[in-house]
Each structure stands twice: as C-alpha cells, then as structure tokens.
PDB file of N, CA and C in Angstrom:
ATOM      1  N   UNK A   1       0.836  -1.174   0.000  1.00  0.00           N
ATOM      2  CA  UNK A   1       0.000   0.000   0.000  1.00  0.00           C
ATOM      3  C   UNK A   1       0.883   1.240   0.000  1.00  0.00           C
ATOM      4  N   UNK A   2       0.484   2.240  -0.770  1.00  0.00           N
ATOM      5  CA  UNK A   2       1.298   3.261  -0.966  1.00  0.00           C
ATOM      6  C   UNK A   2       0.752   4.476   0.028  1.00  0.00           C
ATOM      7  N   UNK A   3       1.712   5.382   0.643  1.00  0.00           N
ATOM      8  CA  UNK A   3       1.149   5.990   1.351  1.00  0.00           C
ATOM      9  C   UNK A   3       2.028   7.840   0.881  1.00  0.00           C
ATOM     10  N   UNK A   4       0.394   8.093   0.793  1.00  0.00           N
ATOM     11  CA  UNK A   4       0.727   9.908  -0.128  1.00  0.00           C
ATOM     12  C   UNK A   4       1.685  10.952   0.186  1.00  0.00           C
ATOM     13  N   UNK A   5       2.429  11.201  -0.139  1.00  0.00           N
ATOM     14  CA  UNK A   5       3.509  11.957  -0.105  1.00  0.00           C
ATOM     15  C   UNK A   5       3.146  13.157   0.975  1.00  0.00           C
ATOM     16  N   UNK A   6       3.862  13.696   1.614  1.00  0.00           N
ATOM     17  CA  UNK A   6       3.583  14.767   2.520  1.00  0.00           C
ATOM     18  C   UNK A   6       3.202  15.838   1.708  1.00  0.00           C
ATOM     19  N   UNK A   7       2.375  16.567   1.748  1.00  0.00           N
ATOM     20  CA  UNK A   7       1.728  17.579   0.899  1.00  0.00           C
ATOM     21  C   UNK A   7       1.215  18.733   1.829  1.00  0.00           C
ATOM     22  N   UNK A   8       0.366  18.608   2.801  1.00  0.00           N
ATOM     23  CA  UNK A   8      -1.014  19.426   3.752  1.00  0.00           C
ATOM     24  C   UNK A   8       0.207  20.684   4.219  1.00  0.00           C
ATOM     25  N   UNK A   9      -0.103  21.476   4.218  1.00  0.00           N
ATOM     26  CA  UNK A   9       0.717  22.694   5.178  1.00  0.00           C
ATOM     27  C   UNK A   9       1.218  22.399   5.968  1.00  0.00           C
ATOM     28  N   UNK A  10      -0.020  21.900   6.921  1.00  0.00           N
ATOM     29  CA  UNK A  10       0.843  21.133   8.449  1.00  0.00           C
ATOM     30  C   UNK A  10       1.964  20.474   8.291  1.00  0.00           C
ATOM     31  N   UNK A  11       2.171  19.476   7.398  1.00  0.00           N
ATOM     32  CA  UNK A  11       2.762  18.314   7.204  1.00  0.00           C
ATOM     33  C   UNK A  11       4.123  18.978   6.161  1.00  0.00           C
ATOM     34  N   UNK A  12       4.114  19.743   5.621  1.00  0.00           N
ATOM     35  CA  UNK A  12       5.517  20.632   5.168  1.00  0.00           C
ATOM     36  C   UNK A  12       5.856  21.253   6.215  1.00  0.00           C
ATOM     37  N   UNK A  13       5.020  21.680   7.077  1.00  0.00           N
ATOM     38  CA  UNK A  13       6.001  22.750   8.173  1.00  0.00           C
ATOM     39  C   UNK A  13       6.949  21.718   8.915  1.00  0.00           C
ATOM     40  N   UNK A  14       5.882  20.778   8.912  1.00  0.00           N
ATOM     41  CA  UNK A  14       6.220  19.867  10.479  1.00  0.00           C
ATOM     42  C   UNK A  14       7.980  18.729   9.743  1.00  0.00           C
ATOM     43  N   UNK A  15       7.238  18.512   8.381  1.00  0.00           N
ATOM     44  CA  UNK A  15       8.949  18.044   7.533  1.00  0.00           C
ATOM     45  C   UNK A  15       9.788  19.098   7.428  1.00  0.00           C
ATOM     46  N   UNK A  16       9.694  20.056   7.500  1.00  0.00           N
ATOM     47  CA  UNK A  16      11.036  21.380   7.644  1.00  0.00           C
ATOM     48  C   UNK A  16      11.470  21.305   8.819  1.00  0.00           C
ATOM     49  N   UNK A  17      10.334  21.760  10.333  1.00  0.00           N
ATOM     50  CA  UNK A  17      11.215  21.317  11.458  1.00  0.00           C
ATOM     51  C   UNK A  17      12.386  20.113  11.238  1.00  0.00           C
ATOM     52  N   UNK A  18      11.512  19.081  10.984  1.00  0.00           N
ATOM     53  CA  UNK A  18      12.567  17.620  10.999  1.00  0.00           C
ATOM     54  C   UNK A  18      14.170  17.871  10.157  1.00  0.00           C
ATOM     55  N   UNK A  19      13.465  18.398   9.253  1.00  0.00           N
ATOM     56  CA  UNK A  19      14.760  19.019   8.188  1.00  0.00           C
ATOM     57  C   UNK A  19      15.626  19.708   9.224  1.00  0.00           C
ATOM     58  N   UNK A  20      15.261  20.634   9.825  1.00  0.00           N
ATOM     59  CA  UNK A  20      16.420  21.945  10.314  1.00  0.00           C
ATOM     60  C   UNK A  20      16.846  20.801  11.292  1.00  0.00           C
ATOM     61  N   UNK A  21      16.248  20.341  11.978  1.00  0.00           N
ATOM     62  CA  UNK A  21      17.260  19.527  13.527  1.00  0.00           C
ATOM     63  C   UNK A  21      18.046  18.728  12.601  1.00  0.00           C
ATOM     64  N   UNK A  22      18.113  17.897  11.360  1.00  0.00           N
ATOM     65  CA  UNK A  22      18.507  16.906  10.709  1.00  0.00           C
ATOM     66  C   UNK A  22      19.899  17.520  10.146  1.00  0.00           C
ATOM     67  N   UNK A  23      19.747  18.998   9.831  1.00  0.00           N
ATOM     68  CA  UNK A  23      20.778  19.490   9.368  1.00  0.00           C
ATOM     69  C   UNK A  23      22.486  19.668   9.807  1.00  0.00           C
ATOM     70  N   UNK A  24      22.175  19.781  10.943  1.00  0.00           N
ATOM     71  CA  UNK A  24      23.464  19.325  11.901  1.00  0.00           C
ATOM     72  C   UNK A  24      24.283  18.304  11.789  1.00  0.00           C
ATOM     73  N   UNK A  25      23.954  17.157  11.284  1.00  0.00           N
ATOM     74  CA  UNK A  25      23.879  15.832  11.094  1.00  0.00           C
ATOM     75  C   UNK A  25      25.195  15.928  10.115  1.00  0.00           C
ATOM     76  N   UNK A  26      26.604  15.338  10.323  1.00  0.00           N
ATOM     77  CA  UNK A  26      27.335  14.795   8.639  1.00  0.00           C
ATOM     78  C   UNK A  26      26.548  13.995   7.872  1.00  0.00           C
ATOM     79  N   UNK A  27      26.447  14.410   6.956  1.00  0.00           N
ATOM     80  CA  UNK A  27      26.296  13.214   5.627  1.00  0.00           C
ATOM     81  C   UNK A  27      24.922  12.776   5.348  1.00  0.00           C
ATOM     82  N   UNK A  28      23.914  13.611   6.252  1.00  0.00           N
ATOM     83  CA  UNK A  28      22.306  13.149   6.478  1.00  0.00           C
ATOM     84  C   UNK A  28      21.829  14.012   5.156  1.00  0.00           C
ATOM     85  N   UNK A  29      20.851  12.990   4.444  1.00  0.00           N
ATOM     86  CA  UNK A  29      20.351  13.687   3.214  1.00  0.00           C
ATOM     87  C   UNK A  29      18.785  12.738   2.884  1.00  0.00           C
ATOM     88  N   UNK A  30      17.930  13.252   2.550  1.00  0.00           N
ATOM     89  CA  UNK A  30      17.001  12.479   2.478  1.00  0.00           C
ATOM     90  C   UNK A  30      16.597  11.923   1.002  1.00  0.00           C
ATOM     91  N   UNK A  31      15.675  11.084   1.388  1.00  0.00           N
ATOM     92  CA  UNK A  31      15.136  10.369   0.213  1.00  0.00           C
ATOM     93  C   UNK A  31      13.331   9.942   0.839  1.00  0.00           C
ATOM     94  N   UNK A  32      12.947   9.734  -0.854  1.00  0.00           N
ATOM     95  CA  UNK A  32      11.772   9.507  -0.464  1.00  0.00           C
ATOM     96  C   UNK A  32      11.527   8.374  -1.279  1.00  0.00           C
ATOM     97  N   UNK A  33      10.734   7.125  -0.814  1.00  0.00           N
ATOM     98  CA  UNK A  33      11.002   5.990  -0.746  1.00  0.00           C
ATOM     99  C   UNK A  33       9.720   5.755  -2.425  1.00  0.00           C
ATOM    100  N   UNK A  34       9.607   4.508  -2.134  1.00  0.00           N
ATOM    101  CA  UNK A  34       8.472   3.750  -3.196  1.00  0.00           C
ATOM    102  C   UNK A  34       7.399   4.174  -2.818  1.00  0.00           C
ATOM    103  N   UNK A  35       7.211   4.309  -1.587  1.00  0.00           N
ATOM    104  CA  UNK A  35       6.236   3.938  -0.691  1.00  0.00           C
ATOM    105  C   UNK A  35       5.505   6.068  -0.243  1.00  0.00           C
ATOM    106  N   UNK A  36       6.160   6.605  -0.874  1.00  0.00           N
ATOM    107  CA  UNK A  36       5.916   7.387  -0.002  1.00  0.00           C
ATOM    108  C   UNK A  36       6.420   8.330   1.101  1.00  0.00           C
ATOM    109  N   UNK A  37       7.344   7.675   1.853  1.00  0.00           N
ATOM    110  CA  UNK A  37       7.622   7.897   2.893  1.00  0.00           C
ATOM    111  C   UNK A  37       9.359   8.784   2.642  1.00  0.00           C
ATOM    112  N   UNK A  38       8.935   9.939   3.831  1.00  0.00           N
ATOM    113  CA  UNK A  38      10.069  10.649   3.711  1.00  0.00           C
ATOM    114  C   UNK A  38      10.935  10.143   4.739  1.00  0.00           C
ATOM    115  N   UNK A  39      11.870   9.514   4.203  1.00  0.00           N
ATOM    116  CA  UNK A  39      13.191   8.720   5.005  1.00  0.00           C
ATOM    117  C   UNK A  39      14.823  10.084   5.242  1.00  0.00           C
ATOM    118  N   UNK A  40      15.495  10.263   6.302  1.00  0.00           N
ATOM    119  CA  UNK A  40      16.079  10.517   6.387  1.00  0.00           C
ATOM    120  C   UNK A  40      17.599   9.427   6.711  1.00  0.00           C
ATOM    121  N   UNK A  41      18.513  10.115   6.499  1.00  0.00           N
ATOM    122  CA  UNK A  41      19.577   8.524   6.112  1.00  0.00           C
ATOM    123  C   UNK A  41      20.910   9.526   6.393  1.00  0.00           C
ATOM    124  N   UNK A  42      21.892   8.422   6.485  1.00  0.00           N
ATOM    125  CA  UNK A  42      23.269   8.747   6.872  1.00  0.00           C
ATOM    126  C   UNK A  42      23.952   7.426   5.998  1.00  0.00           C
ATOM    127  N   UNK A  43      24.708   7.244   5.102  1.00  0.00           N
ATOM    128  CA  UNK A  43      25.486   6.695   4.390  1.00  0.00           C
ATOM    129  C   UNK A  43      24.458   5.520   3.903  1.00  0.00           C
ATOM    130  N   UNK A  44      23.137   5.952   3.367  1.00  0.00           N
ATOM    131  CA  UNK A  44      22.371   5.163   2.921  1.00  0.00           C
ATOM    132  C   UNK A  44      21.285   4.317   4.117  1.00  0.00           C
ATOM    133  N   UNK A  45      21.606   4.857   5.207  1.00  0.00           N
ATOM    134  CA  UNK A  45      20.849   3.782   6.365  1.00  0.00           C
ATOM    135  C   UNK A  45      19.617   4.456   6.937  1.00  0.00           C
ATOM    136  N   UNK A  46      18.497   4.459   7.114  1.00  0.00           N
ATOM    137  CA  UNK A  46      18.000   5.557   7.645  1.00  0.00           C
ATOM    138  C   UNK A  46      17.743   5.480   8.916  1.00  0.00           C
ATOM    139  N   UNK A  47      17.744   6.260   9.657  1.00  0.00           N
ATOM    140  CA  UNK A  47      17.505   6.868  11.157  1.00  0.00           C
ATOM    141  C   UNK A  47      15.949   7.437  11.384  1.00  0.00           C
ATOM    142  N   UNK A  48      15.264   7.737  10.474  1.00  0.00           N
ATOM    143  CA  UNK A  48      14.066   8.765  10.793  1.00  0.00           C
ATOM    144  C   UNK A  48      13.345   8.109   9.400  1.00  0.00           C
ATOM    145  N   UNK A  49      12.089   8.165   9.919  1.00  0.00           N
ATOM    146  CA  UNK A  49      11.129   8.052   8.095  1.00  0.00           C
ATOM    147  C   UNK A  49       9.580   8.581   8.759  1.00  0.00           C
ATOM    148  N   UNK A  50       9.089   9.526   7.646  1.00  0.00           N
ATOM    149  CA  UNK A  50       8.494  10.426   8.211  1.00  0.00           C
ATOM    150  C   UNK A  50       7.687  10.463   7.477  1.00  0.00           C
ATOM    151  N   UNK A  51       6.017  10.307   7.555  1.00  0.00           N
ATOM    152  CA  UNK A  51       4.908  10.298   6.444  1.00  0.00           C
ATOM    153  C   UNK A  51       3.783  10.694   6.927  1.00  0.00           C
ATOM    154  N   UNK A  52       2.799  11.292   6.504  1.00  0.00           N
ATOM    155  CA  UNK A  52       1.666  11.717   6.466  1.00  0.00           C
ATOM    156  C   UNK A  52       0.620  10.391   5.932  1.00  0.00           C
ATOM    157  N   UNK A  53      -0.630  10.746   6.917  1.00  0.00           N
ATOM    158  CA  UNK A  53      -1.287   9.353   7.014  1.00  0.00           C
ATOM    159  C   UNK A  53      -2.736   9.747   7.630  1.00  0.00           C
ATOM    160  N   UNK A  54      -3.818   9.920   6.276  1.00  0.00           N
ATOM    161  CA  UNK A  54      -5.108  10.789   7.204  1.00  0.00           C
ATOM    162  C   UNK A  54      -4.975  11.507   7.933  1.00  0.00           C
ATOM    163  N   UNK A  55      -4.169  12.421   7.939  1.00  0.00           N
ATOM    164  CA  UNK A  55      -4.584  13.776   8.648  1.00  0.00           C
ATOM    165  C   UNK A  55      -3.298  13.389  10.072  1.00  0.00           C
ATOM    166  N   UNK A  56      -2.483  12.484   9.712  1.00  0.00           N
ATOM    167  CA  UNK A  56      -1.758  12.587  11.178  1.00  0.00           C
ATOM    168  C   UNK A  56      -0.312  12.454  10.730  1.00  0.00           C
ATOM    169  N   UNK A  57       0.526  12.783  11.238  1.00  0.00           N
ATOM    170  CA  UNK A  57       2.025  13.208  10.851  1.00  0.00           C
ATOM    171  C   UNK A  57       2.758  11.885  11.852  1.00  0.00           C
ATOM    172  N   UNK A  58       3.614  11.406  11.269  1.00  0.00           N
ATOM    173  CA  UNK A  58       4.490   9.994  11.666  1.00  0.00           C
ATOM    174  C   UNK A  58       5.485  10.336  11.897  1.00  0.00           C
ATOM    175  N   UNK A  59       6.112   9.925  12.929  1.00  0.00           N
ATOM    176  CA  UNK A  59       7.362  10.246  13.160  1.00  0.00           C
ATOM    177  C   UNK A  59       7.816   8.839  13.370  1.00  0.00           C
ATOM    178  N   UNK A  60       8.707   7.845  12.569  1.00  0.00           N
ATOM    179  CA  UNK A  60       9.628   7.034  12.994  1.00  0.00           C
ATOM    180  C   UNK A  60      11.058   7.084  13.527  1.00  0.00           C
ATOM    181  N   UNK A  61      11.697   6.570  14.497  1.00  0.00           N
ATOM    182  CA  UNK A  61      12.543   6.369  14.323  1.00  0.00           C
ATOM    183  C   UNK A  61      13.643   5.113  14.831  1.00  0.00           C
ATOM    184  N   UNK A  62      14.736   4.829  14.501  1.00  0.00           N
ATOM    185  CA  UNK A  62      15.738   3.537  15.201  1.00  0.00           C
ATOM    186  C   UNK A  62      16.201   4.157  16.261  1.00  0.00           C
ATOM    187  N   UNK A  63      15.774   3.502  17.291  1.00  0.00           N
ATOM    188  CA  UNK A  63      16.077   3.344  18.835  1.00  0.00           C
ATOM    189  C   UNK A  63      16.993   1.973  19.309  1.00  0.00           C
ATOM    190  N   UNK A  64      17.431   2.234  20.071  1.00  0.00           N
ATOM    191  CA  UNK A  64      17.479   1.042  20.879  1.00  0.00           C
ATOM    192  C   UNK A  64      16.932   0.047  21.541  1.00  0.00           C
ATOM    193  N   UNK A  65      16.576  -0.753  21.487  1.00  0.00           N
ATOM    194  CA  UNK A  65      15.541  -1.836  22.130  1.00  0.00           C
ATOM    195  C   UNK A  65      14.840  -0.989  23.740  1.00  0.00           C
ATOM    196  N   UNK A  66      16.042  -0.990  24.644  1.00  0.00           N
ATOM    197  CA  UNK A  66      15.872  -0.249  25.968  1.00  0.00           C
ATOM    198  C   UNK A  66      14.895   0.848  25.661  1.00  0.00           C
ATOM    199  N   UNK A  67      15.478   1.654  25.034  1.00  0.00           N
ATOM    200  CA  UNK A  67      14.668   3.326  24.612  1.00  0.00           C
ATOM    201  C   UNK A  67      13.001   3.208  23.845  1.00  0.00           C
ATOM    202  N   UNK A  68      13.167   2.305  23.411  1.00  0.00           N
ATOM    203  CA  UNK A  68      12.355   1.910  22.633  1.00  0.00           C
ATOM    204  C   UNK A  68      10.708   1.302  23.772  1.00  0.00           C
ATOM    205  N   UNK A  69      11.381   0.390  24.365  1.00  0.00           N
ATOM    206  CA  UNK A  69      10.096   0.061  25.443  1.00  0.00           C
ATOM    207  C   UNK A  69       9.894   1.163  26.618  1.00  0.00           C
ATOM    208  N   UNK A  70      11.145   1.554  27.325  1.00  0.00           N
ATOM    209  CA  UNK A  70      10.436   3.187  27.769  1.00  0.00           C
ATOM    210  C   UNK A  70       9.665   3.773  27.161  1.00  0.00           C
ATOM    211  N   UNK A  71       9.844   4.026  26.337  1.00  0.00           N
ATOM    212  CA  UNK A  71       9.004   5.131  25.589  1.00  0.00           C
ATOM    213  C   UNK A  71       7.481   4.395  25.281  1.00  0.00           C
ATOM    214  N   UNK A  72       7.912   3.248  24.861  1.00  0.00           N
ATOM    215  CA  UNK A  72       6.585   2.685  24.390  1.00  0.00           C
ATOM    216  C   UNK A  72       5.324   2.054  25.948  1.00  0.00           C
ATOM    217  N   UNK A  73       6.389   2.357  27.068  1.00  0.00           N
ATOM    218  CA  UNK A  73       5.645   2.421  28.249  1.00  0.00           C
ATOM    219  C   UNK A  73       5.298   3.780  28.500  1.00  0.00           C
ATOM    220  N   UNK A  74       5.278   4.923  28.165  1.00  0.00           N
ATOM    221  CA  UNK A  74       4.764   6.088  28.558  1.00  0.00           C
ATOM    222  C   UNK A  74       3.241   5.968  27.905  1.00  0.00           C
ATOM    223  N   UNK A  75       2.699   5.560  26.743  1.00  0.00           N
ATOM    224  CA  UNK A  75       1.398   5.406  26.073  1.00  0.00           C
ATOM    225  C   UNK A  75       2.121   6.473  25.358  1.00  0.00           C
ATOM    226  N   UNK A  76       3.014   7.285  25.028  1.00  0.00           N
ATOM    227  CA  UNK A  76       2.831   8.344  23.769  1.00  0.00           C
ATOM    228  C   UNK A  76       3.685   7.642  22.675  1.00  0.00           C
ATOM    229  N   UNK A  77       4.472   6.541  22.422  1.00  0.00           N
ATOM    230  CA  UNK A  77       4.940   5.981  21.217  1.00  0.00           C
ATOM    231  C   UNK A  77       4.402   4.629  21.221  1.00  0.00           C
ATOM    232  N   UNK A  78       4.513   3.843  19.926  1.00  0.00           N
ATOM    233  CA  UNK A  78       4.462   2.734  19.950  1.00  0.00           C
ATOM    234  C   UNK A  78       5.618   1.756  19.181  1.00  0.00           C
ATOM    235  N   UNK A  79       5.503   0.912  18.993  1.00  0.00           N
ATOM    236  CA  UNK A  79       6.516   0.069  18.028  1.00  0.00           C
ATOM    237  C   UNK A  79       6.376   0.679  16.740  1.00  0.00           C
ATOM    238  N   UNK A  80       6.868   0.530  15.780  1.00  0.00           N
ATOM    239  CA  UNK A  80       6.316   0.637  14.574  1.00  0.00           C
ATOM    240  C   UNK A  80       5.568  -0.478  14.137  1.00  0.00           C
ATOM    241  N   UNK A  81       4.892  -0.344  12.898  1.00  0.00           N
ATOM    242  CA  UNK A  81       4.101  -1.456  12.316  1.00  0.00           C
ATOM    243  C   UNK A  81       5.742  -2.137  11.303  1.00  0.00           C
ATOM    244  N   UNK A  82       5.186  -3.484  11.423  1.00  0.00           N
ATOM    245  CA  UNK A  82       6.081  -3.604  10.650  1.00  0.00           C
ATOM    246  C   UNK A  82       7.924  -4.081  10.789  1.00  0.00           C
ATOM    247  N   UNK A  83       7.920  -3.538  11.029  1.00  0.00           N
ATOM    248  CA  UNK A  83       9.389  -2.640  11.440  1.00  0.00           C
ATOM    249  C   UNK A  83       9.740  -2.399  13.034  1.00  0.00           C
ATOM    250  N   UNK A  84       8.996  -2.385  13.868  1.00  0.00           N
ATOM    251  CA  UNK A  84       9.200  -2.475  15.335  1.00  0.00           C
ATOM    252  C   UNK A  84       9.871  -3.329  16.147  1.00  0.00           C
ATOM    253  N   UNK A  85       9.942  -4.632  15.789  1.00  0.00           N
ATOM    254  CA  UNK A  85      10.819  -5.278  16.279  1.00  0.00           C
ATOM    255  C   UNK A  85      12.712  -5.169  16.030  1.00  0.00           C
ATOM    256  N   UNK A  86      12.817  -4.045  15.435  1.00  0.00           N
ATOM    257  CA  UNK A  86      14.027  -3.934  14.873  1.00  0.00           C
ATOM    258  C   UNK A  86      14.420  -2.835  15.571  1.00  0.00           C
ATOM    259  N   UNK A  87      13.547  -1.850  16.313  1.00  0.00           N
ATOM    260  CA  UNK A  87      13.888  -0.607  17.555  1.00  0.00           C
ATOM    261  C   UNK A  87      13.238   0.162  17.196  1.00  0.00           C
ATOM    262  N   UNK A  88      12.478   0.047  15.836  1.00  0.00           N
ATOM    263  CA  UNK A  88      11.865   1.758  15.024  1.00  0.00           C
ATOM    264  C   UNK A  88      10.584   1.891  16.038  1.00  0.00           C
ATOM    265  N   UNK A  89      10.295   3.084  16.372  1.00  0.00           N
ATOM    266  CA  UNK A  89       9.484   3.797  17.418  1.00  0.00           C
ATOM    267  C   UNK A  89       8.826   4.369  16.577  1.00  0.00           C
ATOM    268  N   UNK A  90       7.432   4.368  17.198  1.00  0.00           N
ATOM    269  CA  UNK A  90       5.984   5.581  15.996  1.00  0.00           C
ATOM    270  C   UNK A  90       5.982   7.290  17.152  1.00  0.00           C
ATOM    271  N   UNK A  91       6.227   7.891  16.590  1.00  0.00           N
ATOM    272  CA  UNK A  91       5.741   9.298  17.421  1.00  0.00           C
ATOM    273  C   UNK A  91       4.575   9.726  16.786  1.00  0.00           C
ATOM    274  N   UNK A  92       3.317  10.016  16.876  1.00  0.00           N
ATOM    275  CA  UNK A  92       2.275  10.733  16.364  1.00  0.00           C
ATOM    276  C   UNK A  92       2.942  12.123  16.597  1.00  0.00           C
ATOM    277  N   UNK A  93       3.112  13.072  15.518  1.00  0.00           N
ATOM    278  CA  UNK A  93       3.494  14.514  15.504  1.00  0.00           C
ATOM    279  C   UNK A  93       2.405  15.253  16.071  1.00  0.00           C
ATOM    280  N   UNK A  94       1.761  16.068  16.892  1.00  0.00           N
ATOM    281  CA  UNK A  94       0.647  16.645  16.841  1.00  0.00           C
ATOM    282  C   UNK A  94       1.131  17.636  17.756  1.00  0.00           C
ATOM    283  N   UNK A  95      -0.209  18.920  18.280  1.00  0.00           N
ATOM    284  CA  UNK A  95       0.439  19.906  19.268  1.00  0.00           C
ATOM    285  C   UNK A  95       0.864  19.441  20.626  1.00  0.00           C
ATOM    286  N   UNK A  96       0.684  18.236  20.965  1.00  0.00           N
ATOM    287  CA  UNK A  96       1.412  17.803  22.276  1.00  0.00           C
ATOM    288  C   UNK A  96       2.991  17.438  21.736  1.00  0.00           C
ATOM    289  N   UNK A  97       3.516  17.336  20.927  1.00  0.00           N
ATOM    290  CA  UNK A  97       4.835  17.104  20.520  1.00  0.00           C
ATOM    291  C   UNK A  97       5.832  17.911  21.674  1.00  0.00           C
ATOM    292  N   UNK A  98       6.777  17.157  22.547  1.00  0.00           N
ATOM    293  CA  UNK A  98       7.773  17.820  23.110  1.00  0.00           C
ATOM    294  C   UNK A  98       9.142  17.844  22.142  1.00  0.00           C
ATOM    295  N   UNK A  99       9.672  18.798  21.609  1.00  0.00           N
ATOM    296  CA  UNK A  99      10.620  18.939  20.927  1.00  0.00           C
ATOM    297  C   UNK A  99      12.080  18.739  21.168  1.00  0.00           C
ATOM    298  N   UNK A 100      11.974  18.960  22.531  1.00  0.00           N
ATOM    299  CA  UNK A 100      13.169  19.079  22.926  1.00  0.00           C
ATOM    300  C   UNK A 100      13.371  17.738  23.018  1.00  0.00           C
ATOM    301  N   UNK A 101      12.284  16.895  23.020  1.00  0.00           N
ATOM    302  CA  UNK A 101      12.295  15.434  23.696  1.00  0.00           C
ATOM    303  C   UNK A 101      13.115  14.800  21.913  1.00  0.00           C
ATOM    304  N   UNK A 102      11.589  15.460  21.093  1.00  0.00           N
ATOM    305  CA  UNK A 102      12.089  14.775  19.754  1.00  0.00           C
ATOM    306  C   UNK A 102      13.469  14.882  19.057  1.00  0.00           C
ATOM    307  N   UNK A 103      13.888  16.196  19.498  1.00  0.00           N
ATOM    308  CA  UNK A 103      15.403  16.528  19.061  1.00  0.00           C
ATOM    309  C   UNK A 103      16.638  15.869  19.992  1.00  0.00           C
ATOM    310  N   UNK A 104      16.043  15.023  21.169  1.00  0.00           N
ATOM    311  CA  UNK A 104      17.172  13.828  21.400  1.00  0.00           C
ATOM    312  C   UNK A 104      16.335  12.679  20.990  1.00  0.00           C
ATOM    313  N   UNK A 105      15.618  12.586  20.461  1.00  0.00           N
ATOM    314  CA  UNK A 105      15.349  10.818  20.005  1.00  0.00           C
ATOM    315  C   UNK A 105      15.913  11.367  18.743  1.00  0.00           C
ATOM    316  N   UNK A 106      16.190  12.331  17.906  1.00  0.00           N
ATOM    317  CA  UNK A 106      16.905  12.132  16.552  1.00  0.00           C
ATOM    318  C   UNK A 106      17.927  11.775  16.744  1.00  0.00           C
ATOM    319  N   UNK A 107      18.897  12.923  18.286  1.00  0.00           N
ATOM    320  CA  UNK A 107      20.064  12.692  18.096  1.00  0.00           C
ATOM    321  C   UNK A 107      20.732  11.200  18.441  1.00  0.00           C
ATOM    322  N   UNK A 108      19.661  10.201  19.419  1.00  0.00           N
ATOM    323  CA  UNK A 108      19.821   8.910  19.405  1.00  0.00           C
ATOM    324  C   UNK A 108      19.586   8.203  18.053  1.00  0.00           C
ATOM    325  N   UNK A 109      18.646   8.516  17.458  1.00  0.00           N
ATOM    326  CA  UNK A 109      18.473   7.524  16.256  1.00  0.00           C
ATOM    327  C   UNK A 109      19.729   7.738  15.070  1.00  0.00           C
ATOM    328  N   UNK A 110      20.182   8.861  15.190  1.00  0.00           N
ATOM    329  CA  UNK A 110      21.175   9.200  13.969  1.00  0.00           C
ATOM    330  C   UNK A 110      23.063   8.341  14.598  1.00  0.00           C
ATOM    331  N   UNK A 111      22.787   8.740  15.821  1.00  0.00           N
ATOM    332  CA  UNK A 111      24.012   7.733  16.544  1.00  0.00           C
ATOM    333  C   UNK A 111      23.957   6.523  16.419  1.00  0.00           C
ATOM    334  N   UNK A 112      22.718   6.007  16.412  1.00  0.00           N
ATOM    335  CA  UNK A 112      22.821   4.218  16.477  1.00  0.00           C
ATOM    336  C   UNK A 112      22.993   3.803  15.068  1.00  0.00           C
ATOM    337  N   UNK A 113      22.423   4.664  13.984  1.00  0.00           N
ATOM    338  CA  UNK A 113      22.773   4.182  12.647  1.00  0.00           C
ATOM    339  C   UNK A 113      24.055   4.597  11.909  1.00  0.00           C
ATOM    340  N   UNK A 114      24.843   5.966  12.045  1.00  0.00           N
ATOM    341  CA  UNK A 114      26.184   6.515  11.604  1.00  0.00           C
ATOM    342  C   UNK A 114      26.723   5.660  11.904  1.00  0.00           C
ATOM    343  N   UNK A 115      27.467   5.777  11.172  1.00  0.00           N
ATOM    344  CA  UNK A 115      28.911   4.761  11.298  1.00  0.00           C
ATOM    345  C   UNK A 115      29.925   5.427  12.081  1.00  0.00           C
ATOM    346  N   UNK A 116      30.993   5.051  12.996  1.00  0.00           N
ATOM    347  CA  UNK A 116      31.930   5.160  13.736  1.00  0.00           C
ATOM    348  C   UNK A 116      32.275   6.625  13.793  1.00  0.00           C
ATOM    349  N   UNK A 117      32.752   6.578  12.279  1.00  0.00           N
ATOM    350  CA  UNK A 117      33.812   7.340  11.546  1.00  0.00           C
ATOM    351  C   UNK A 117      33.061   8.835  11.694  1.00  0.00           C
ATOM    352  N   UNK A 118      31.455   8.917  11.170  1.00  0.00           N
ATOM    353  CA  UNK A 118      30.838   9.962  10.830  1.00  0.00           C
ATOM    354  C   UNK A 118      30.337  10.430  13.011  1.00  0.00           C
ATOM    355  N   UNK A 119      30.318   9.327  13.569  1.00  0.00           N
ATOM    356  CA  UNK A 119      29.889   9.988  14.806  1.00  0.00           C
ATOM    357  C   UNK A 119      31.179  10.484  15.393  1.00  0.00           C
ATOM    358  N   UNK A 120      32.063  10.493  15.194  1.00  0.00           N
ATOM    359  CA  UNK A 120      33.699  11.226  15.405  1.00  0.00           C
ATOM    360  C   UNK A 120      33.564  12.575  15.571  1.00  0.00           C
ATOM    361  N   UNK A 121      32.480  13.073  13.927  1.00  0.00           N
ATOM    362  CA  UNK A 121      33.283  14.174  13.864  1.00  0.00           C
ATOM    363  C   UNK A 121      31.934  14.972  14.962  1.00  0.00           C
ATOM    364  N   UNK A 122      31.188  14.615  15.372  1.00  0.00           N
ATOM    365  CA  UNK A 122      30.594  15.173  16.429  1.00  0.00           C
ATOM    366  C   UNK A 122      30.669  15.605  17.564  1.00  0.00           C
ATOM    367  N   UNK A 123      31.658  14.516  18.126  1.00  0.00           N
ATOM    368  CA  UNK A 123      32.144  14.387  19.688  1.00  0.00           C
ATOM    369  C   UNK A 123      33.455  15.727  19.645  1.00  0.00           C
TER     370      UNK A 123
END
C-alpha cells in the first residue's frame, strides 16, 4: 500500500522542522522511498522516516531496544508497524509534541545508525 507523499501545510512545516534539527547531522540527506515515505539517512541507512497518514504526521525512528520500550511504556509511542521489532518507534506529531524530547530521540536515532567514523566528527 502506498502511502501519499507529505503535501497538507501542516505536514511541510512539520517536515522542515525535521529538516532543520537533521541538518546538523554529517552526511544526512534524504530520500523519499516507493512507498511514499520521507526517510532521512546517513550513508544510505536511515535513522528517521516520516509520512503523512489521514490527517496525522508519523514520526519514525531507530532506537534502541531499551529506549524503545520506555518510551513505548509512557502510552505516547508505539513500536512501529512492521518494522518495530528492529527498535523503530511511531511518534504521532501533533500539538502535544515535546521537541526538545524529539530533538534527542533524533540525536539517538542518527548515533545508532552513523557509522563510527561519521559519529567522530561530532564528539
């Protein structure tokens, strides 16, 4: 099933936020998949994939197993469909979004997928 490209106002603003925190990032450049889905990536791997879905904004991302069931014990994330057993986390984007929260689950998800070399030049 194909799922519609981010288009709605909301859903461009809310992919630009993702964009600007993403920008910091070495080597992070996006792509948008078969499917739809706006994937963000670091040497081809992605860390973040981000889609619009009836009216609600997706936030995935690769966690760590640990990080992953915290969170998914608060009731505000879940596994992903699919893909959850592998660490990817669902954030529903909406006005309860804590940012500050989401701008360290990027900076975790972009660490667990970079490679060595590219998390170097960070530290």
């Amino acid at each position: 099933m194909s799922v519609p490209l981010i288009q709605s106002k909301e859903g461009l603003r809310l992919l630009g936020r993702i964009r600007q925190l993403c920008t910091r990032y070495p080597e992070f450049y996006e792509h948008i998949d078969d499917f739809g889905h706006t994937s963000f990536r670091v040497r081809d791997k992605p860390f973040l994939i981000m889609s619009e879905w009836s009216g609600s904004f997706l936030l995935n991302m690769k966690l760590l197993y640990e990080t992953q069931d915290f969170l998914v014990q608060t009731g505000r994330f879940e596994k992903s469909a699919y893909i959850g057993q592998h660490g990817w986390t669902l954030l529903r984007l909406d006005n309860t979004a804590d940012w500050e929260e989401v701008e360290d689950l990027i900076d975790d998800a972009y660490r667990r997928v970079a490679p060595k070399s590219v998390r170097k030049i960070l530290d």
